[in-house]
N, C-alpha and C. Protein backbone atom coordinates (compact mmCIF):
# COMPACT_ATOMS: atom_id res chain seq x y z
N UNK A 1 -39.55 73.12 81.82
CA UNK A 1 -39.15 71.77 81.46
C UNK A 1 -37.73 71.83 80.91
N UNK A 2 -36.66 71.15 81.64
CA UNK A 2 -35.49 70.90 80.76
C UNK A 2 -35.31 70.84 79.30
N UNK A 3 -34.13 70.79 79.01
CA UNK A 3 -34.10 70.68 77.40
C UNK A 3 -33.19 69.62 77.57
N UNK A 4 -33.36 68.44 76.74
CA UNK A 4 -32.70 67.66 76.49
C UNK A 4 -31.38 67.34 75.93
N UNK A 5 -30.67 66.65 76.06
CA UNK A 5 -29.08 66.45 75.95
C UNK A 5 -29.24 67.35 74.37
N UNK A 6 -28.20 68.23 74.13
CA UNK A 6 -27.67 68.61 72.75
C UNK A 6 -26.44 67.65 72.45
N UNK A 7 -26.57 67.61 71.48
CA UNK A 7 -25.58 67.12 70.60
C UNK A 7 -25.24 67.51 69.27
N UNK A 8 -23.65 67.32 69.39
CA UNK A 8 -22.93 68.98 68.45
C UNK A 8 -22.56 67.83 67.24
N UNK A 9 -22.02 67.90 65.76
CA UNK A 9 -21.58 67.60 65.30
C UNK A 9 -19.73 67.55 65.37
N UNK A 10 -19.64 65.98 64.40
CA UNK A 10 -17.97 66.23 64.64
C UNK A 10 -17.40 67.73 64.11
N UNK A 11 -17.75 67.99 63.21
CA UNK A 11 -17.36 69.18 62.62
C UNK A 11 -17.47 70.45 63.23
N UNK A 12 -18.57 70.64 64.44
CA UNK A 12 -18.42 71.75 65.15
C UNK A 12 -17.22 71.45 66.51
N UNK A 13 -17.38 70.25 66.70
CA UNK A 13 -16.11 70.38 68.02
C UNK A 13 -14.98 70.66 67.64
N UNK A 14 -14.75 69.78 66.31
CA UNK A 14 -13.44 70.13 65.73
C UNK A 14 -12.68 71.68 65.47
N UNK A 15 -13.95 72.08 64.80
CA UNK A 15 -13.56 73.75 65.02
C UNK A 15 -13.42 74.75 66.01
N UNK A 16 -14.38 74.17 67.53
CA UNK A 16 -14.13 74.87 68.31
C UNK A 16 -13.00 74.44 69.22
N UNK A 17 -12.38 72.97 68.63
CA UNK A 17 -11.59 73.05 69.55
C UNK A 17 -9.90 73.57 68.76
N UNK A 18 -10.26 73.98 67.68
CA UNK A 18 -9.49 74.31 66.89
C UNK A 18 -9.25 75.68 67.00
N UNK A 19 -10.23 76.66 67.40
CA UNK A 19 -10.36 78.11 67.69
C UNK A 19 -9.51 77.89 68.94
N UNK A 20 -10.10 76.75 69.66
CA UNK A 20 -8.94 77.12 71.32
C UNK A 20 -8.04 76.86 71.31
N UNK A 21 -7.35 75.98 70.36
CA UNK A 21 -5.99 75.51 70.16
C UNK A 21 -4.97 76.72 69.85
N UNK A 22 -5.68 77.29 68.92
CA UNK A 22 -4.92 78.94 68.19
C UNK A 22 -4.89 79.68 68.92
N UNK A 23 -5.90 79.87 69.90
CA UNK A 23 -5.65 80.79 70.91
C UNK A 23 -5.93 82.13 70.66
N UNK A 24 -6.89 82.68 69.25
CA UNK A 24 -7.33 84.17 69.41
C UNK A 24 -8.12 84.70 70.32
N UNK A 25 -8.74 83.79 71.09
CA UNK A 25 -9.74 84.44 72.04
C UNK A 25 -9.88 83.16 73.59
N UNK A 26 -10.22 84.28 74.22
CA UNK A 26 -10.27 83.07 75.45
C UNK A 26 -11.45 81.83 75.09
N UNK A 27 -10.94 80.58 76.34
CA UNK A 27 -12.27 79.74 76.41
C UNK A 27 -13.54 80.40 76.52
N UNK A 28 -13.60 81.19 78.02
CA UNK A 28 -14.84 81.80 77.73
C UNK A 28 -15.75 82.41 76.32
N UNK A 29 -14.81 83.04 75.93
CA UNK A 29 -15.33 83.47 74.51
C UNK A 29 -15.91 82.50 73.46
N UNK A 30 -15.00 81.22 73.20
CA UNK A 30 -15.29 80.61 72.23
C UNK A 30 -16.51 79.49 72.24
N UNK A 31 -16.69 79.50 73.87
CA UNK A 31 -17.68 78.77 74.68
C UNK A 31 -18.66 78.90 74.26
N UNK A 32 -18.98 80.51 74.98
CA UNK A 32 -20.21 81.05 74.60
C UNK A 32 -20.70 81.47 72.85
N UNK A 33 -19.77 81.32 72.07
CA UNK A 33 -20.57 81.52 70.45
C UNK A 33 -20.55 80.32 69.89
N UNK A 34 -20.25 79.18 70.63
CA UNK A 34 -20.63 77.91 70.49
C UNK A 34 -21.67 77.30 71.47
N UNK A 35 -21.98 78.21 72.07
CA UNK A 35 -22.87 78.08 73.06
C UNK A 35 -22.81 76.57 73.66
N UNK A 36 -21.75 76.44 74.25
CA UNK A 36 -21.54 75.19 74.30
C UNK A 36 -20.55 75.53 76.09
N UNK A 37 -20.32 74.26 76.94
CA UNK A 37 -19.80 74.51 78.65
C UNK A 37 -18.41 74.61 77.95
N UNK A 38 -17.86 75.53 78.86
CA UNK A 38 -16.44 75.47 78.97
C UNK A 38 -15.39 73.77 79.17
N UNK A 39 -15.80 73.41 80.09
CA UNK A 39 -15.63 71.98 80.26
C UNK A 39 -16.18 71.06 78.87
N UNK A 40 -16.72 71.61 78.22
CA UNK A 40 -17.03 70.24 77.21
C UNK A 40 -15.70 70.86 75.94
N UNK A 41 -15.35 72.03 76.10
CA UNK A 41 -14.51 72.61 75.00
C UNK A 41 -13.27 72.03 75.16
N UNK A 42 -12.97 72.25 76.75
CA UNK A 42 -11.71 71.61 77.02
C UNK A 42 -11.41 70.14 76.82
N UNK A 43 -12.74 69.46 76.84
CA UNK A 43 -12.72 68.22 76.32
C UNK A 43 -12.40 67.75 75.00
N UNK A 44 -13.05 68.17 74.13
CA UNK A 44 -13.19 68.83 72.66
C UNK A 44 -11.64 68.50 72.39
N UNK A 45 -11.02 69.94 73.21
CA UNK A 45 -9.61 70.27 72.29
C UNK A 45 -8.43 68.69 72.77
N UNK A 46 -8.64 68.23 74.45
CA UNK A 46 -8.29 67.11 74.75
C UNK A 46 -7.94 66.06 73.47
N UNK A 47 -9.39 65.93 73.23
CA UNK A 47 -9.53 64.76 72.38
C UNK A 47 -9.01 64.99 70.94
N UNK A 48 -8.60 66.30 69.99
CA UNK A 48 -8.15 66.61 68.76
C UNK A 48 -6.72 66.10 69.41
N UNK A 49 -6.01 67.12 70.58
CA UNK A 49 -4.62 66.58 70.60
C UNK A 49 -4.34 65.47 70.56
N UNK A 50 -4.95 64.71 71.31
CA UNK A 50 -4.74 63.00 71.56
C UNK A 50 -4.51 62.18 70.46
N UNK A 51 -5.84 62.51 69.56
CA UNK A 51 -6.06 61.43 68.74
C UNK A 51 -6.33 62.06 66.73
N UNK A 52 -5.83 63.44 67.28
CA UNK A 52 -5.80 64.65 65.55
C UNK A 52 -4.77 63.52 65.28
N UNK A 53 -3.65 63.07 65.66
CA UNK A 53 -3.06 62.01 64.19
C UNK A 53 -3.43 61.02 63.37
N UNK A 54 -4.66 60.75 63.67
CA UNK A 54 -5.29 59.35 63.56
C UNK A 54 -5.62 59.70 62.32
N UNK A 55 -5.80 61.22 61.74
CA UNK A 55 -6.11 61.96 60.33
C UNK A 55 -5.15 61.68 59.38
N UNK A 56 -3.90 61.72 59.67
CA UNK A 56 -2.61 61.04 59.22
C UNK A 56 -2.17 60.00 58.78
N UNK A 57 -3.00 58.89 59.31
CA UNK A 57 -2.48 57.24 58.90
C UNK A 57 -2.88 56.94 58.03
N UNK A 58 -2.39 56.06 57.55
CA UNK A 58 -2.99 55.46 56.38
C UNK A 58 -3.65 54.33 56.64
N UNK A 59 -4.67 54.01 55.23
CA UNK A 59 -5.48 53.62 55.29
C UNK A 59 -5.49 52.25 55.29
N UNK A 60 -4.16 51.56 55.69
CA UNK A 60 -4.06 50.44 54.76
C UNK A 60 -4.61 49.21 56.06
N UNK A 61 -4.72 49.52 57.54
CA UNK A 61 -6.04 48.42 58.18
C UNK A 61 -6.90 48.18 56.86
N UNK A 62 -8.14 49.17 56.61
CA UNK A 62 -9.12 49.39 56.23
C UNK A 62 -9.08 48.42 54.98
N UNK A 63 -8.09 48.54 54.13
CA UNK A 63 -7.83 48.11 52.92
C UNK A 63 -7.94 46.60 53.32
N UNK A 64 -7.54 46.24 54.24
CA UNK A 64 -6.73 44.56 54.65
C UNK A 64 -8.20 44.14 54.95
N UNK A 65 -9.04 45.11 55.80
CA UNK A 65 -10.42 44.14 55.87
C UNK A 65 -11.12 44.49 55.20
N UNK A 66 -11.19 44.93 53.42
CA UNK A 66 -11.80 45.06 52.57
C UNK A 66 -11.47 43.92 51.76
N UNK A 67 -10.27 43.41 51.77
CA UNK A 67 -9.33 42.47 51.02
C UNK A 67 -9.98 41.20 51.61
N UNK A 68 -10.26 41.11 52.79
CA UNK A 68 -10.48 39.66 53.66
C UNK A 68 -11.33 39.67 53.51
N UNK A 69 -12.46 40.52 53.77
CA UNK A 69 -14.10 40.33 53.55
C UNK A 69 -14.51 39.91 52.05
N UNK A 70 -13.34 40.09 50.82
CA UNK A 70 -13.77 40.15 49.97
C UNK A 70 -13.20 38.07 48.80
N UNK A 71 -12.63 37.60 50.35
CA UNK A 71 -11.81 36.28 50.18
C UNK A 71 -12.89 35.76 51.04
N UNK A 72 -13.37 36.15 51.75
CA UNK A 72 -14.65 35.24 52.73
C UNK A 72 -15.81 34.90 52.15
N UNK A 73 -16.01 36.65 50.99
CA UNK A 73 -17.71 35.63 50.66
C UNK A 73 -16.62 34.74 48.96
N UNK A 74 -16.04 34.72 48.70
CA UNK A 74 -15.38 33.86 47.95
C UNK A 74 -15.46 32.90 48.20
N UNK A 75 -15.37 32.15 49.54
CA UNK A 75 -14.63 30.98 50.05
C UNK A 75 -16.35 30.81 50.54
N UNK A 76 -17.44 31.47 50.72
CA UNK A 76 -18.76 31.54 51.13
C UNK A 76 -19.21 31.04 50.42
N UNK A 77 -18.99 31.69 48.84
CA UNK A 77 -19.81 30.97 47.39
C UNK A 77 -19.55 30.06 46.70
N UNK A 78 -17.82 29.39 46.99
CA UNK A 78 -17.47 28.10 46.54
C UNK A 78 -18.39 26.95 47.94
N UNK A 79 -18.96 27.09 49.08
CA UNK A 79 -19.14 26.41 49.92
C UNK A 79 -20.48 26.07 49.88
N UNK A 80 -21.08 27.31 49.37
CA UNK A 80 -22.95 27.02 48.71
C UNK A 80 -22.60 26.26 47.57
N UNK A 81 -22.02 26.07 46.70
CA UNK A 81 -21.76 25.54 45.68
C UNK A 81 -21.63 24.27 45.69
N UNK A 82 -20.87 23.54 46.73
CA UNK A 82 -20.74 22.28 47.09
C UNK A 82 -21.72 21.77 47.85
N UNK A 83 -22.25 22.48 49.31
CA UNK A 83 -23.79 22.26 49.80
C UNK A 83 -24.69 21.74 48.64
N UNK A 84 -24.71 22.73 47.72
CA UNK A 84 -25.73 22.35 46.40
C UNK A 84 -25.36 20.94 45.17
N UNK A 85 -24.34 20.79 45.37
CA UNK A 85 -24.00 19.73 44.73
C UNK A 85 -24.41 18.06 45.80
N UNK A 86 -23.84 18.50 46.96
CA UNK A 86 -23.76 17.37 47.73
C UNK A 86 -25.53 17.09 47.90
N UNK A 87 -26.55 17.76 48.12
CA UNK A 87 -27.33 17.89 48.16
C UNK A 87 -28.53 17.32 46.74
N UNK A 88 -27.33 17.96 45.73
CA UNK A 88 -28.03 16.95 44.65
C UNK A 88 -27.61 15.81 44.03
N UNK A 89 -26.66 15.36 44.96
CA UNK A 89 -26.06 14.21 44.79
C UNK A 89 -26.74 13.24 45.78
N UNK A 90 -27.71 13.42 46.78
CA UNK A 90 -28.22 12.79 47.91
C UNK A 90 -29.57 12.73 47.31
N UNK A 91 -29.85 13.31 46.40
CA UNK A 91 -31.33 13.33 45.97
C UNK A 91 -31.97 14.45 46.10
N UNK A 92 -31.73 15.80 46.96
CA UNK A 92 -32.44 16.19 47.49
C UNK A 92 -32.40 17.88 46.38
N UNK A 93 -33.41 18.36 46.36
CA UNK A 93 -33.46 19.37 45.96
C UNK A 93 -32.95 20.76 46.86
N UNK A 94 -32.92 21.41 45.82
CA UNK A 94 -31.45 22.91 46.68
C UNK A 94 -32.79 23.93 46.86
């Protein structure tokens, strides 16, 4: 019976594609004690070159939609607030 898809952690591709980047030992080598295809290594190291700067940026997206999410339920809880007023201004219970 087959064995089903493996799946590696970020932290192991990173390293193996970090071993192939340095270059102490061939792909083959680093393949097999990662027991992992040659083709998925080369992928691996692909994807650190491409996108390893992305480790670099700063954080400040992240910050901007921490900032906005945090003006939305603001603008959320002044709006229940008035629902509840208008509501008990109509008679009706909240």
């Amino acid at each position: 019976m087959p064995r089903g898809r493996r799946k590696f952690t970020a932290q192991t591709k990173f390293k193996a594609a970090l071993d192939l980047i340095q270059g102490k030992r061939s792909a083959s080598e680093i393949a097999r004690s990662y027991q992992v295809h040659p083709n998925s290594l080369a992928l691996w190291k692909d994807t650190l070159l491409k996108r390893g700067h992305e480790l670099f940026e700063s954080s400040a997206p992240a910050e901007q939609h921490v900032k906005q999410i945090a003006e939305l339920e603001q603008l959320l809880g002044r709006k229940e607030v008035e629902l509840a007023l208008l509501k008990n201004f109509l008679g009706r219970t909240v």
